[in-house]
N, C-alpha and C. Protein backbone atom coordinates (compact mmCIF):
# COMPACT_ATOMS: atom_id res chain seq x y z
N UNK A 1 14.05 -1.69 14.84
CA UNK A 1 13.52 -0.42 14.40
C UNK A 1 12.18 -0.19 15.09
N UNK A 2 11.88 0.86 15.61
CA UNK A 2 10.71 1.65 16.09
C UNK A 2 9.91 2.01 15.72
N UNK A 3 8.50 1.55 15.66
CA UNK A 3 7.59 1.76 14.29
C UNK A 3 6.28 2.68 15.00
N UNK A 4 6.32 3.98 14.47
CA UNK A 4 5.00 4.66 15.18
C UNK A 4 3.85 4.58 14.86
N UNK A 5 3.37 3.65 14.95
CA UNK A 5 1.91 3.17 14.46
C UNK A 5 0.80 4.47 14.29
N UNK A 6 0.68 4.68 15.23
CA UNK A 6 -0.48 5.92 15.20
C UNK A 6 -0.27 6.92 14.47
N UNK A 7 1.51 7.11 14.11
CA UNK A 7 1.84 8.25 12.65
C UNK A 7 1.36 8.10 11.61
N UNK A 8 1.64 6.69 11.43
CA UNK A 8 1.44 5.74 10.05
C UNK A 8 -0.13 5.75 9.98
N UNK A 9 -0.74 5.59 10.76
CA UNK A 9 -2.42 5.30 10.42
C UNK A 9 -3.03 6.92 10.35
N UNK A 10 -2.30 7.82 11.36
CA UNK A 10 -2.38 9.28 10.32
C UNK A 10 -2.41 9.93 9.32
N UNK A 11 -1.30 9.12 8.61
CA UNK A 11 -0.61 9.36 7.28
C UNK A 11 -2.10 9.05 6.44
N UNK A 12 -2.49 7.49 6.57
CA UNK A 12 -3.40 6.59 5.88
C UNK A 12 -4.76 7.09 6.31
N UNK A 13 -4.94 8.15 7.62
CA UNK A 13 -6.39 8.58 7.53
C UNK A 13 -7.00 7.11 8.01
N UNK A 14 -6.61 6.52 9.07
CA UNK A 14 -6.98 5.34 10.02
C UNK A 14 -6.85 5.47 11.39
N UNK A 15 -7.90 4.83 11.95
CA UNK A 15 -8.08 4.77 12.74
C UNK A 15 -8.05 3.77 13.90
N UNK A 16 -6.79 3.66 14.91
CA UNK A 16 -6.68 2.35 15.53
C UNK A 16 -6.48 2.60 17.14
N UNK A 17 -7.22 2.03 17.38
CA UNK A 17 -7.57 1.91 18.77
C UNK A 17 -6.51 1.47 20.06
N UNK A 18 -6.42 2.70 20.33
CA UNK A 18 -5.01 2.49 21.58
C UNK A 18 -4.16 0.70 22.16
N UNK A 19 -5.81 0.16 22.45
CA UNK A 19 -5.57 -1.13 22.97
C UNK A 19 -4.76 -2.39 21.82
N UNK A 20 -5.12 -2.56 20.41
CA UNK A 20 -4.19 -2.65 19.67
C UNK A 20 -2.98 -1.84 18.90
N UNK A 21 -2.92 -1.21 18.93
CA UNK A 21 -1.91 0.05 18.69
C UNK A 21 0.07 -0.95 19.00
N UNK A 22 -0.18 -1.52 20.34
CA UNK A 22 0.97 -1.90 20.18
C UNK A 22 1.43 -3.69 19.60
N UNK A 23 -0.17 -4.42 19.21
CA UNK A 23 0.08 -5.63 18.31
C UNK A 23 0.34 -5.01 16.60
N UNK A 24 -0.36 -3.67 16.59
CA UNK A 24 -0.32 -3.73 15.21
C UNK A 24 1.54 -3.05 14.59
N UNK A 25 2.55 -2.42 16.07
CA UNK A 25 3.33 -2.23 16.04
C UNK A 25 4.26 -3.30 15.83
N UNK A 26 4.12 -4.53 16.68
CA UNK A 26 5.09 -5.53 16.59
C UNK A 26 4.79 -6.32 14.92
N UNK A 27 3.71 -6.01 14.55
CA UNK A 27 3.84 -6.97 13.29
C UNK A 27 4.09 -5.84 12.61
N UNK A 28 3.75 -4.45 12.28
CA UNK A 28 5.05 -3.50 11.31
C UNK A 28 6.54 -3.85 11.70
N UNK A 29 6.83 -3.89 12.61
CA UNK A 29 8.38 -4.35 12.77
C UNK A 29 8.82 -5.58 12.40
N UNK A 30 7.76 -6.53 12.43
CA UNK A 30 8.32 -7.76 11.93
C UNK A 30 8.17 -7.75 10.59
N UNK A 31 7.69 -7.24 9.89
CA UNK A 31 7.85 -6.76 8.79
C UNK A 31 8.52 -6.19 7.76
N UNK A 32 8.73 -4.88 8.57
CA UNK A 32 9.95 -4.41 8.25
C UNK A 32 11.23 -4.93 8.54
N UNK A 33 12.14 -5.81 9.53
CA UNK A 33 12.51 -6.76 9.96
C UNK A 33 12.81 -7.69 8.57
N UNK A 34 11.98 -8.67 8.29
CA UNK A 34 11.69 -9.16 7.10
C UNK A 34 12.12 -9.05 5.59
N UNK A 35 11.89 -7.18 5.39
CA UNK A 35 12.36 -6.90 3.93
C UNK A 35 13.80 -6.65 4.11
N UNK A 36 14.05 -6.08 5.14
CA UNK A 36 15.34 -5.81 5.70
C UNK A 36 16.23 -7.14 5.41
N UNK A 37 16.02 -8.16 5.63
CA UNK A 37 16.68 -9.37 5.86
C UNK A 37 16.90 -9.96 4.18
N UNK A 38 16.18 -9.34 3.49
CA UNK A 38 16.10 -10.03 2.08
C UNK A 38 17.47 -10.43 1.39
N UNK A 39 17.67 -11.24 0.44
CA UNK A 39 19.07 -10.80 -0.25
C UNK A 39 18.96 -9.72 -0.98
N UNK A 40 20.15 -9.53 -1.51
CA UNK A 40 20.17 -8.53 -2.45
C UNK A 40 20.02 -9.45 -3.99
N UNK A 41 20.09 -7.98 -4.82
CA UNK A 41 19.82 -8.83 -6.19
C UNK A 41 20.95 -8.49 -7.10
N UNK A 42 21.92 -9.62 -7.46
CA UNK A 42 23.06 -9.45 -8.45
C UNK A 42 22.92 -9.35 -9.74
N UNK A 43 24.03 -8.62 -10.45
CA UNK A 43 23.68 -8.53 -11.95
C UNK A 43 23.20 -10.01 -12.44
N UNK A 44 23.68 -10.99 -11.96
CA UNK A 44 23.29 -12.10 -12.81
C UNK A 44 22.25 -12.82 -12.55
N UNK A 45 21.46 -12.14 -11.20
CA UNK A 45 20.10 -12.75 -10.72
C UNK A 45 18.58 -12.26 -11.97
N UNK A 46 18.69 -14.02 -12.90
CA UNK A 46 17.47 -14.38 -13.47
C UNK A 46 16.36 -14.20 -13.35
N UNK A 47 15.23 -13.36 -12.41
CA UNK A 47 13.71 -13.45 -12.31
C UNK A 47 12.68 -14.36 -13.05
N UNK A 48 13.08 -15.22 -14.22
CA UNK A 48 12.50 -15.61 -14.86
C UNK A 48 12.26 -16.95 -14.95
N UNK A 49 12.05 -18.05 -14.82
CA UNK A 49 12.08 -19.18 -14.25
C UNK A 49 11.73 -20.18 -15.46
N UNK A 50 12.38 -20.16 -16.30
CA UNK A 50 11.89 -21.05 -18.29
C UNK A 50 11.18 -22.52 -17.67
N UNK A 51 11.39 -22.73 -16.73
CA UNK A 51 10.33 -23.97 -16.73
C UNK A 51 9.17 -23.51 -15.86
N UNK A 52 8.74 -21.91 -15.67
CA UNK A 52 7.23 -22.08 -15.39
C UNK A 52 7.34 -20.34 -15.51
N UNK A 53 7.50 -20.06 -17.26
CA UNK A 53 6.80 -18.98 -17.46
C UNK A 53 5.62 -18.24 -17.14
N UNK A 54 5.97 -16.97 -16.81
CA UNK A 54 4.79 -15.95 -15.99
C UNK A 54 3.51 -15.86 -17.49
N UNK A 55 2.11 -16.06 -16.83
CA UNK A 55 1.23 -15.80 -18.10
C UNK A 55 0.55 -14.55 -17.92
N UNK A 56 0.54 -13.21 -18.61
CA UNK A 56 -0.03 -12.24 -18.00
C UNK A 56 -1.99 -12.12 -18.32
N UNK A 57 -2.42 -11.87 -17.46
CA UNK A 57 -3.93 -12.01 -17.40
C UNK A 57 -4.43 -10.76 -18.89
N UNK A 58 -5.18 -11.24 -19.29
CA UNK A 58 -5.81 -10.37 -20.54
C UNK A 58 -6.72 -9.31 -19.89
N UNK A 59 -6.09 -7.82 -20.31
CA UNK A 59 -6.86 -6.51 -19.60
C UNK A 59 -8.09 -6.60 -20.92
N UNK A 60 -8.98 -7.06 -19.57
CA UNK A 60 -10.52 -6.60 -20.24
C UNK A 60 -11.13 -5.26 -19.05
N UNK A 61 -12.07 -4.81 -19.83
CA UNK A 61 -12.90 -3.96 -19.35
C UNK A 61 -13.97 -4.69 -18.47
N UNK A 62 -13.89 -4.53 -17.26
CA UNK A 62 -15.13 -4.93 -16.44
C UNK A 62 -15.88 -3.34 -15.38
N UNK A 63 -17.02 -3.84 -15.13
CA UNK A 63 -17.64 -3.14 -14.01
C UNK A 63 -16.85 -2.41 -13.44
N UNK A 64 -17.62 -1.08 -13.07
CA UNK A 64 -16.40 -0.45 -12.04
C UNK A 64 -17.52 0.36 -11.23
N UNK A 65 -16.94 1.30 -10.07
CA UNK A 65 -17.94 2.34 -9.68
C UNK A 65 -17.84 3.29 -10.37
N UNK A 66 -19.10 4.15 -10.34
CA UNK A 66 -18.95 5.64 -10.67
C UNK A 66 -18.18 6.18 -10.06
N UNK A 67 -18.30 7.67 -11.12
CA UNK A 67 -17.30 8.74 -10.38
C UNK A 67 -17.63 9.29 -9.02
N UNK A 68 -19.10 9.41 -9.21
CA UNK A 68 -19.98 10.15 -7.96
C UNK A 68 -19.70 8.57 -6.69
N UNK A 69 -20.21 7.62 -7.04
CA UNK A 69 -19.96 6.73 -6.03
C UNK A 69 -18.53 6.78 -4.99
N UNK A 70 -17.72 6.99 -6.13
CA UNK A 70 -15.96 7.23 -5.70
C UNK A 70 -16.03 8.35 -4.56
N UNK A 71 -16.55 9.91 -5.29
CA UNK A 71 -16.57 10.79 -5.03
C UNK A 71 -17.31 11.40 -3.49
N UNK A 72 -18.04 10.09 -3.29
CA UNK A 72 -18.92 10.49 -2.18
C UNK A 72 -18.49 10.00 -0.97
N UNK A 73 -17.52 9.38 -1.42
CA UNK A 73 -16.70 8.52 -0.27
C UNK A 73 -15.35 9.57 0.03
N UNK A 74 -14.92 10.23 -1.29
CA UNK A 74 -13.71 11.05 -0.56
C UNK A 74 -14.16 12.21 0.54
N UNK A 75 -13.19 12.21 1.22
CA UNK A 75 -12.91 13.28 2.19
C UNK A 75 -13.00 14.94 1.67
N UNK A 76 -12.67 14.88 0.01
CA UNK A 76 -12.24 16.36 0.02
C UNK A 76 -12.69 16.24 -1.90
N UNK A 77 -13.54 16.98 -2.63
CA UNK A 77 -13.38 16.59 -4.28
C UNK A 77 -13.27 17.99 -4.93
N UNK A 78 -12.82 18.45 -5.94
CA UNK A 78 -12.83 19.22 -6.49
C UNK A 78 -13.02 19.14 -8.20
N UNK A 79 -13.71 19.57 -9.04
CA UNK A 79 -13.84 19.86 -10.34
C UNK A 79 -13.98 17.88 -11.02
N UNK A 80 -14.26 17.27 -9.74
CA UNK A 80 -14.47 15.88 -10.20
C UNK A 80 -13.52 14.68 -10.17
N UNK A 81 -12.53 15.79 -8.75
CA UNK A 81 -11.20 14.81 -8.77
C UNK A 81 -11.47 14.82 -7.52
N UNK A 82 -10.54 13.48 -6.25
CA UNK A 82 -9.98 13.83 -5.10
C UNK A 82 -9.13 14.46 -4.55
N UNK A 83 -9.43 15.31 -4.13
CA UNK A 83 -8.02 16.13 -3.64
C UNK A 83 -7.45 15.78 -2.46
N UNK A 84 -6.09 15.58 -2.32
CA UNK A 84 -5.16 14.63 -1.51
C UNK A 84 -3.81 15.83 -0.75
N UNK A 85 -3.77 15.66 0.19
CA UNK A 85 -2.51 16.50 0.78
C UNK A 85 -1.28 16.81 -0.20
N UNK A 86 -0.60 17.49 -0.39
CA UNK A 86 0.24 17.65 -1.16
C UNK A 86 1.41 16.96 -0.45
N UNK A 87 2.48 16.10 -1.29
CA UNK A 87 3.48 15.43 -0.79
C UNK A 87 4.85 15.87 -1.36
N UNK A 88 4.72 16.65 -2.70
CA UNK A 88 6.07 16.88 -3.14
C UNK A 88 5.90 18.48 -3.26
N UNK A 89 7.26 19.36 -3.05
CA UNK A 89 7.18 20.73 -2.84
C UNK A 89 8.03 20.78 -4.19
């Protein structure tokens, strides 16, 4: 598969420099490559592994940035939000 790097870093509002442009192509393809290759998952495939149960981390409240900090970094804000290209019609 054919991976257009410079679309993709469009999309993401990035910026990549011609001269890597085609390393950062071969590792999207190997990548994609990769998930491609996965198995599939059958009705009877377990996720859960009883001899080394998942422990989920306790949601505490920590530090964060401000809104204005956030805000000063977007590209585009309105009424205290980011405003983002529209993707669904």
């Amino acid at each position: 598969m054919k991976i257009d790097i410079q679309h993709i870093a469009k999309l993401a509002r990035l910026s990549i420099p011609e001269e890597k442009a085609p390393m950062f192509e071969r590792q999207m393809e190997e990548i994609v490559a990769m998930c491609e290759n996965m198995p599939e998952i059958t009705a009877d495939f377990d996720p859960v592994d009883p001899a080394h149960p998942m422990a989920l981390r306790r949601d505490e409240i920590a530090p964060s940035f401000s809104r204005e900090d956030i805000l000063r970094n977007a590209p585009q804000s309105q009424a205290g939000c980011v405003v983002v290209p529209r993707t669904v019609e």
